[in-house]
N, C-alpha and C. Protein backbone atom coordinates (compact mmCIF):
# COMPACT_ATOMS: atom_id res chain seq x y z
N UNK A 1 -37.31 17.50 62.77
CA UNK A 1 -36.66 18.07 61.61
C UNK A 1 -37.39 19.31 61.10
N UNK A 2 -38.50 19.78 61.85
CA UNK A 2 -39.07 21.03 61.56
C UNK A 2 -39.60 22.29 61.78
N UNK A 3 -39.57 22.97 61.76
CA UNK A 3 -39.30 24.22 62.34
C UNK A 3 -40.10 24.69 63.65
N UNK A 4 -41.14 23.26 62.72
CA UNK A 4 -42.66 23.27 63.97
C UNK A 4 -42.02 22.64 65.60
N UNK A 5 -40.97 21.91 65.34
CA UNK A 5 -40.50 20.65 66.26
C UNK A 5 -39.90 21.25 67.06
N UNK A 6 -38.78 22.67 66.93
CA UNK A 6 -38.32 23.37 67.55
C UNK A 6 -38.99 24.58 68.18
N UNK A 7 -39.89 24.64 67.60
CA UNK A 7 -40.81 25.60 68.41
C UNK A 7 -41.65 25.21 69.76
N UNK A 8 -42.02 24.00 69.39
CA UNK A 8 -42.86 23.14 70.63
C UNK A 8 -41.52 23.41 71.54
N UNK A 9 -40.04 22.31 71.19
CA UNK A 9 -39.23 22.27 72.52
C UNK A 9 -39.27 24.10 73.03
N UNK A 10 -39.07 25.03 71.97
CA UNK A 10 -39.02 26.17 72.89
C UNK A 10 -40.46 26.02 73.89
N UNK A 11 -41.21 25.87 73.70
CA UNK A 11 -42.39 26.63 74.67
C UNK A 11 -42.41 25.08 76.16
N UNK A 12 -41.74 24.36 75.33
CA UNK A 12 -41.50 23.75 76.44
C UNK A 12 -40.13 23.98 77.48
N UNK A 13 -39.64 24.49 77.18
CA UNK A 13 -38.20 24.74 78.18
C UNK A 13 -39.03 25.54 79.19
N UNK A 14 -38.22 24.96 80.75
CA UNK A 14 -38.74 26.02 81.80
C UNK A 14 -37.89 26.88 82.33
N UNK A 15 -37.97 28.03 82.35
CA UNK A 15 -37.14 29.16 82.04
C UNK A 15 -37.54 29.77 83.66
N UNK A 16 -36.70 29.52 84.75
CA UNK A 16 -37.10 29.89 86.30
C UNK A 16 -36.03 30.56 86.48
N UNK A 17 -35.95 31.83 87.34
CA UNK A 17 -34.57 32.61 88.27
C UNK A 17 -34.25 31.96 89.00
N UNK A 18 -33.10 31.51 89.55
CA UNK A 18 -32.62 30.89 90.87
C UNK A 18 -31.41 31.84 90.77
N UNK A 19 -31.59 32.15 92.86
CA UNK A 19 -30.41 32.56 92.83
C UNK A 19 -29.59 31.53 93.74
N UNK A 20 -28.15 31.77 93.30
CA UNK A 20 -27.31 30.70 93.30
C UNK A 20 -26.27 31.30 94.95
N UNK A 21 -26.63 30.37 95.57
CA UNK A 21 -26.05 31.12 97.09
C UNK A 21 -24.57 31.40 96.80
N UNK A 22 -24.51 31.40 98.26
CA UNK A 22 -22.50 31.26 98.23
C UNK A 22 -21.89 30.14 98.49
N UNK A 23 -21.26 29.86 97.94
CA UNK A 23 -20.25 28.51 97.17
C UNK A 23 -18.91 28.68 97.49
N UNK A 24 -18.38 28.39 98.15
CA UNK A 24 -16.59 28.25 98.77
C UNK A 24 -16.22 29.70 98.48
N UNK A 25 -17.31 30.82 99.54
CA UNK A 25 -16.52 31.68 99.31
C UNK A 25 -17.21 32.84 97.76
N UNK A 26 -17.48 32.27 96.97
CA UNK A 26 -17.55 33.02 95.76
C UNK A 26 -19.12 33.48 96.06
N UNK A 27 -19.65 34.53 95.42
CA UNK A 27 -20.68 35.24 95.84
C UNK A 27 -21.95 34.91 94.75
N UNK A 28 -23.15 34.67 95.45
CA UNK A 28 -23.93 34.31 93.99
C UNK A 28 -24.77 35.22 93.27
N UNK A 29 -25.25 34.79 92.41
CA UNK A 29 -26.29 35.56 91.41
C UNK A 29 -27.23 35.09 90.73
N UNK A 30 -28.02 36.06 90.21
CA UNK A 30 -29.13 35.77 89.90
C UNK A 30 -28.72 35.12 88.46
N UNK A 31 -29.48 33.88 88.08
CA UNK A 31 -29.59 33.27 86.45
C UNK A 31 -30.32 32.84 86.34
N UNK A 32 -30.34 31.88 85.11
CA UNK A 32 -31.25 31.24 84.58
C UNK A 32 -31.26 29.94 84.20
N UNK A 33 -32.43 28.90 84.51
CA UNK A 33 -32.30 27.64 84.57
C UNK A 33 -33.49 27.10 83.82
N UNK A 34 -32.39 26.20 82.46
CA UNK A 34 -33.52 25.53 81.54
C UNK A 34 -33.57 24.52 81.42
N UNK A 35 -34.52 23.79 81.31
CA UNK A 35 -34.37 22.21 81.26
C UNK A 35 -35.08 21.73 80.04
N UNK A 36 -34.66 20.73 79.46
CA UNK A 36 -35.11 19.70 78.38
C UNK A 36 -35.34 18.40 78.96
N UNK A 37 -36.44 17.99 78.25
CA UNK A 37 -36.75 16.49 78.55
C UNK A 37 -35.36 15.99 77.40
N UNK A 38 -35.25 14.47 77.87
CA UNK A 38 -34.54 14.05 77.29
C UNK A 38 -34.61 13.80 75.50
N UNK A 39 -35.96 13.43 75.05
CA UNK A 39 -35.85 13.85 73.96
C UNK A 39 -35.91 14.82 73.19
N UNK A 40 -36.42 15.76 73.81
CA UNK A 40 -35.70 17.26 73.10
C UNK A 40 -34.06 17.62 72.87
N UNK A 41 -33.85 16.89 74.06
CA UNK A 41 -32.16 16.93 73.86
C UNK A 41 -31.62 16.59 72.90
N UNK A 42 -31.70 15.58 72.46
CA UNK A 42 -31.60 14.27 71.90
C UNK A 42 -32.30 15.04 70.12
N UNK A 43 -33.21 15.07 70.20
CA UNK A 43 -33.55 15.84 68.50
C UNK A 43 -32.74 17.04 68.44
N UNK A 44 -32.64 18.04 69.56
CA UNK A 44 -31.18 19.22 69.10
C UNK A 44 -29.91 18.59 68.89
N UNK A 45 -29.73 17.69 69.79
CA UNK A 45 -28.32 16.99 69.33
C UNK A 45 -28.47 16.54 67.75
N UNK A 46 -29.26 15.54 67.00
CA UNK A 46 -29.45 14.72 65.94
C UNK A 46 -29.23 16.43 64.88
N UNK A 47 -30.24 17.49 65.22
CA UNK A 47 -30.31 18.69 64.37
C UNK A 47 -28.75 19.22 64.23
N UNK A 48 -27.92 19.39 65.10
CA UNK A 48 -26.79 19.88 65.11
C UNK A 48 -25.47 18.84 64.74
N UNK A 49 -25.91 17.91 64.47
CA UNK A 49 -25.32 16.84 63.65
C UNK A 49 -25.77 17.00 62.27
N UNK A 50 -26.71 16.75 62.23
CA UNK A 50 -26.79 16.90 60.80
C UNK A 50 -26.79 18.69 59.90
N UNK A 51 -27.02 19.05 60.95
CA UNK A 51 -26.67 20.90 60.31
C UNK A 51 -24.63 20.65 59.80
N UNK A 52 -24.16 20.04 61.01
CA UNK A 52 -22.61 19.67 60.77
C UNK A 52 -21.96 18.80 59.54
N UNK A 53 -22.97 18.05 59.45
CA UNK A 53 -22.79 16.92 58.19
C UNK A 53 -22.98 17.79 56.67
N UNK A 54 -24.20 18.41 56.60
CA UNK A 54 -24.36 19.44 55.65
C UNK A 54 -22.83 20.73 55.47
N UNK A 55 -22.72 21.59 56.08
CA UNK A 55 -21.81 21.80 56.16
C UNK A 55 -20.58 21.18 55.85
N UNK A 56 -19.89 19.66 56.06
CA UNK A 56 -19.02 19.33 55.58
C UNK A 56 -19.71 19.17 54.11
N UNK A 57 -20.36 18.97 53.82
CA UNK A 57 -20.82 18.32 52.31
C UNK A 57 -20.94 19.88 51.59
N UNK A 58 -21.21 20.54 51.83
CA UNK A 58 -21.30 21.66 51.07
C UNK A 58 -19.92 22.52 50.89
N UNK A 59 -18.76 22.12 52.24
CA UNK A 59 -17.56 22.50 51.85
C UNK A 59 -16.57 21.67 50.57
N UNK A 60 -17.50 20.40 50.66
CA UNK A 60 -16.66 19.60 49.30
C UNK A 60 -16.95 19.84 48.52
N UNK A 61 -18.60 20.10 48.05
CA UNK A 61 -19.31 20.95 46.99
C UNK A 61 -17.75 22.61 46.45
N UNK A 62 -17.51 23.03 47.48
CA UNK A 62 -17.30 24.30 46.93
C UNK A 62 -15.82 23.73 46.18
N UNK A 63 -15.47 22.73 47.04
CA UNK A 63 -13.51 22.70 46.87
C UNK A 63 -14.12 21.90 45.24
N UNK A 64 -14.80 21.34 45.07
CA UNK A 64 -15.20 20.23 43.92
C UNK A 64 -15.30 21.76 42.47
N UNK A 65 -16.11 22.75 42.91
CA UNK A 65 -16.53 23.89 41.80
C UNK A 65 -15.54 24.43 41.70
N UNK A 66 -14.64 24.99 43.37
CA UNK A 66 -13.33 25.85 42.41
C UNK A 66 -12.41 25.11 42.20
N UNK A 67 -12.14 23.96 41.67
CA UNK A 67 -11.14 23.01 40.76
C UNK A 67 -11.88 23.10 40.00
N UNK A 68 -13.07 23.26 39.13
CA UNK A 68 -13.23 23.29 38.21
C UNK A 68 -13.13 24.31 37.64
N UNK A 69 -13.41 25.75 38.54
CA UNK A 69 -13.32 26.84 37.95
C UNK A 69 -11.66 27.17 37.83
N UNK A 70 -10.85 26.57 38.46
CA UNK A 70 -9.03 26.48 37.82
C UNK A 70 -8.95 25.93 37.19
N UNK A 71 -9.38 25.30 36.55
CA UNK A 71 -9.38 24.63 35.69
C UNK A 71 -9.61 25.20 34.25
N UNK A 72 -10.76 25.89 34.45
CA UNK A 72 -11.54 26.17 33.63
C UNK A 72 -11.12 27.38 32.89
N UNK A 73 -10.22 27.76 33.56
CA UNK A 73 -9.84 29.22 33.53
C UNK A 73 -8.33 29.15 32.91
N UNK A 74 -7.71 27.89 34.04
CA UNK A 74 -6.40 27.69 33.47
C UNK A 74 -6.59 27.34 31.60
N UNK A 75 -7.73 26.07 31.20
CA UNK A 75 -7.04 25.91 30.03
C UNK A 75 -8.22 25.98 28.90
N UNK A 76 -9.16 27.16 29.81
CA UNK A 76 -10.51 27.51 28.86
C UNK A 76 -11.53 27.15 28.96
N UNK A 77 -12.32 27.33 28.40
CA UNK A 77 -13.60 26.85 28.46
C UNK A 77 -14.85 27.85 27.71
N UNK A 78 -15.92 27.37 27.32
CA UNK A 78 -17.22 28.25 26.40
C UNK A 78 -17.86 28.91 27.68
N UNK A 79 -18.31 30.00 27.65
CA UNK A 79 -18.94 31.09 27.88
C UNK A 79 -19.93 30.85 29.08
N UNK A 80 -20.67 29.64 28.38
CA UNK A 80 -21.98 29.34 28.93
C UNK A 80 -21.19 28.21 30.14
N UNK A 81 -20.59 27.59 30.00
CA UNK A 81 -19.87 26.53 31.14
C UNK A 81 -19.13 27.61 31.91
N UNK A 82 -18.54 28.52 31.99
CA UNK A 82 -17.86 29.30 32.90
C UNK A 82 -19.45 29.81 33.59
N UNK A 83 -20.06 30.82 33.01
CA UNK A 83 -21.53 31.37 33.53
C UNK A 83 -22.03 29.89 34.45
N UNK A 84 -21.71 29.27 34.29
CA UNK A 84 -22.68 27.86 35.01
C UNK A 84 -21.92 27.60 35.93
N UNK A 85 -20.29 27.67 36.00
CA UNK A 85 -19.54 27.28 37.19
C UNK A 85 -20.07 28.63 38.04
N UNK A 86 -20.24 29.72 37.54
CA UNK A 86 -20.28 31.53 38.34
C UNK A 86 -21.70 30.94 39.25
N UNK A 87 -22.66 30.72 38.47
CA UNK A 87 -23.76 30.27 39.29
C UNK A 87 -24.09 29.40 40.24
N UNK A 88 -23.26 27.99 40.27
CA UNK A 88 -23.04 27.29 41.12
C UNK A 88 -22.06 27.91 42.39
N UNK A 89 -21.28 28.61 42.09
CA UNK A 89 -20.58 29.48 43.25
C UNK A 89 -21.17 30.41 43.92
N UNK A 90 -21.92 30.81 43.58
CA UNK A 90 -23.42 31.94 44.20
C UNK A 90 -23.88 31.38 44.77
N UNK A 91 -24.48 30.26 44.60
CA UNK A 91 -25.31 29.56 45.00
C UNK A 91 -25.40 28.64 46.22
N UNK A 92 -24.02 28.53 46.31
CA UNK A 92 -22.97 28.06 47.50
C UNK A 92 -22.70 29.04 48.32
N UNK A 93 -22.61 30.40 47.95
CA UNK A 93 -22.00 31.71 49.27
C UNK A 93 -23.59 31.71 49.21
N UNK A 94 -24.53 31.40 48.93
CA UNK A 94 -26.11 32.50 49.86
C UNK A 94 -26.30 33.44 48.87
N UNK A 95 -25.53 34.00 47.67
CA UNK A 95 -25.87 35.12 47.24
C UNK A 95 -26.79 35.01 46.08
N UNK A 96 -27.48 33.57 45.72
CA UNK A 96 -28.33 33.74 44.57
C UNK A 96 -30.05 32.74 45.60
């Protein structure tokens, strides 16, 4: 889960050229071949799950603020509660 955790799997991936012969015909080329132990796999998988889970939760976060901010707008609200919905919406795009 930390930034340290993904750095190790990088320096562990083995990063070799193979070139890839000819195959029914089709002509090969030069690439690149990386491998993960299985639990490196396995912690990027768990990371990209839960990066996904966040993401849904932060899209309900937003749909949850702008019903309030239609709301808020439709039938009013004090100064300081609108400024507080504005900030929670910033805060949600990255921009505060």
């Amino acid at each position: 889960m930390s930034k340290e955790r993904l750095e190790e799997i990088e320096e562990r991936v083995l990063v070799d050229k193979v070139y890839y012969k000819y195959l029914d015909g089709i002509k090969g080329h030069w690439g690149k071949v990386y491998t993960l132990s299985e639990g490196d796999y396995n912690y990027l998988k768990e990371q990209a799950e839960r990066v996904q889970e966040l993401e849904r939760k932060i899209e309900r976060y937003r749909e949850a603020i702008n019903n309030i901010n239609e709301k808020a707008t439709l039938f009013g609200t004090s100064e300081e509660v609108y400024d507080a919905i504005q900030d929670a919406i910033k805060v949600l795009e990255g921009t505060e």
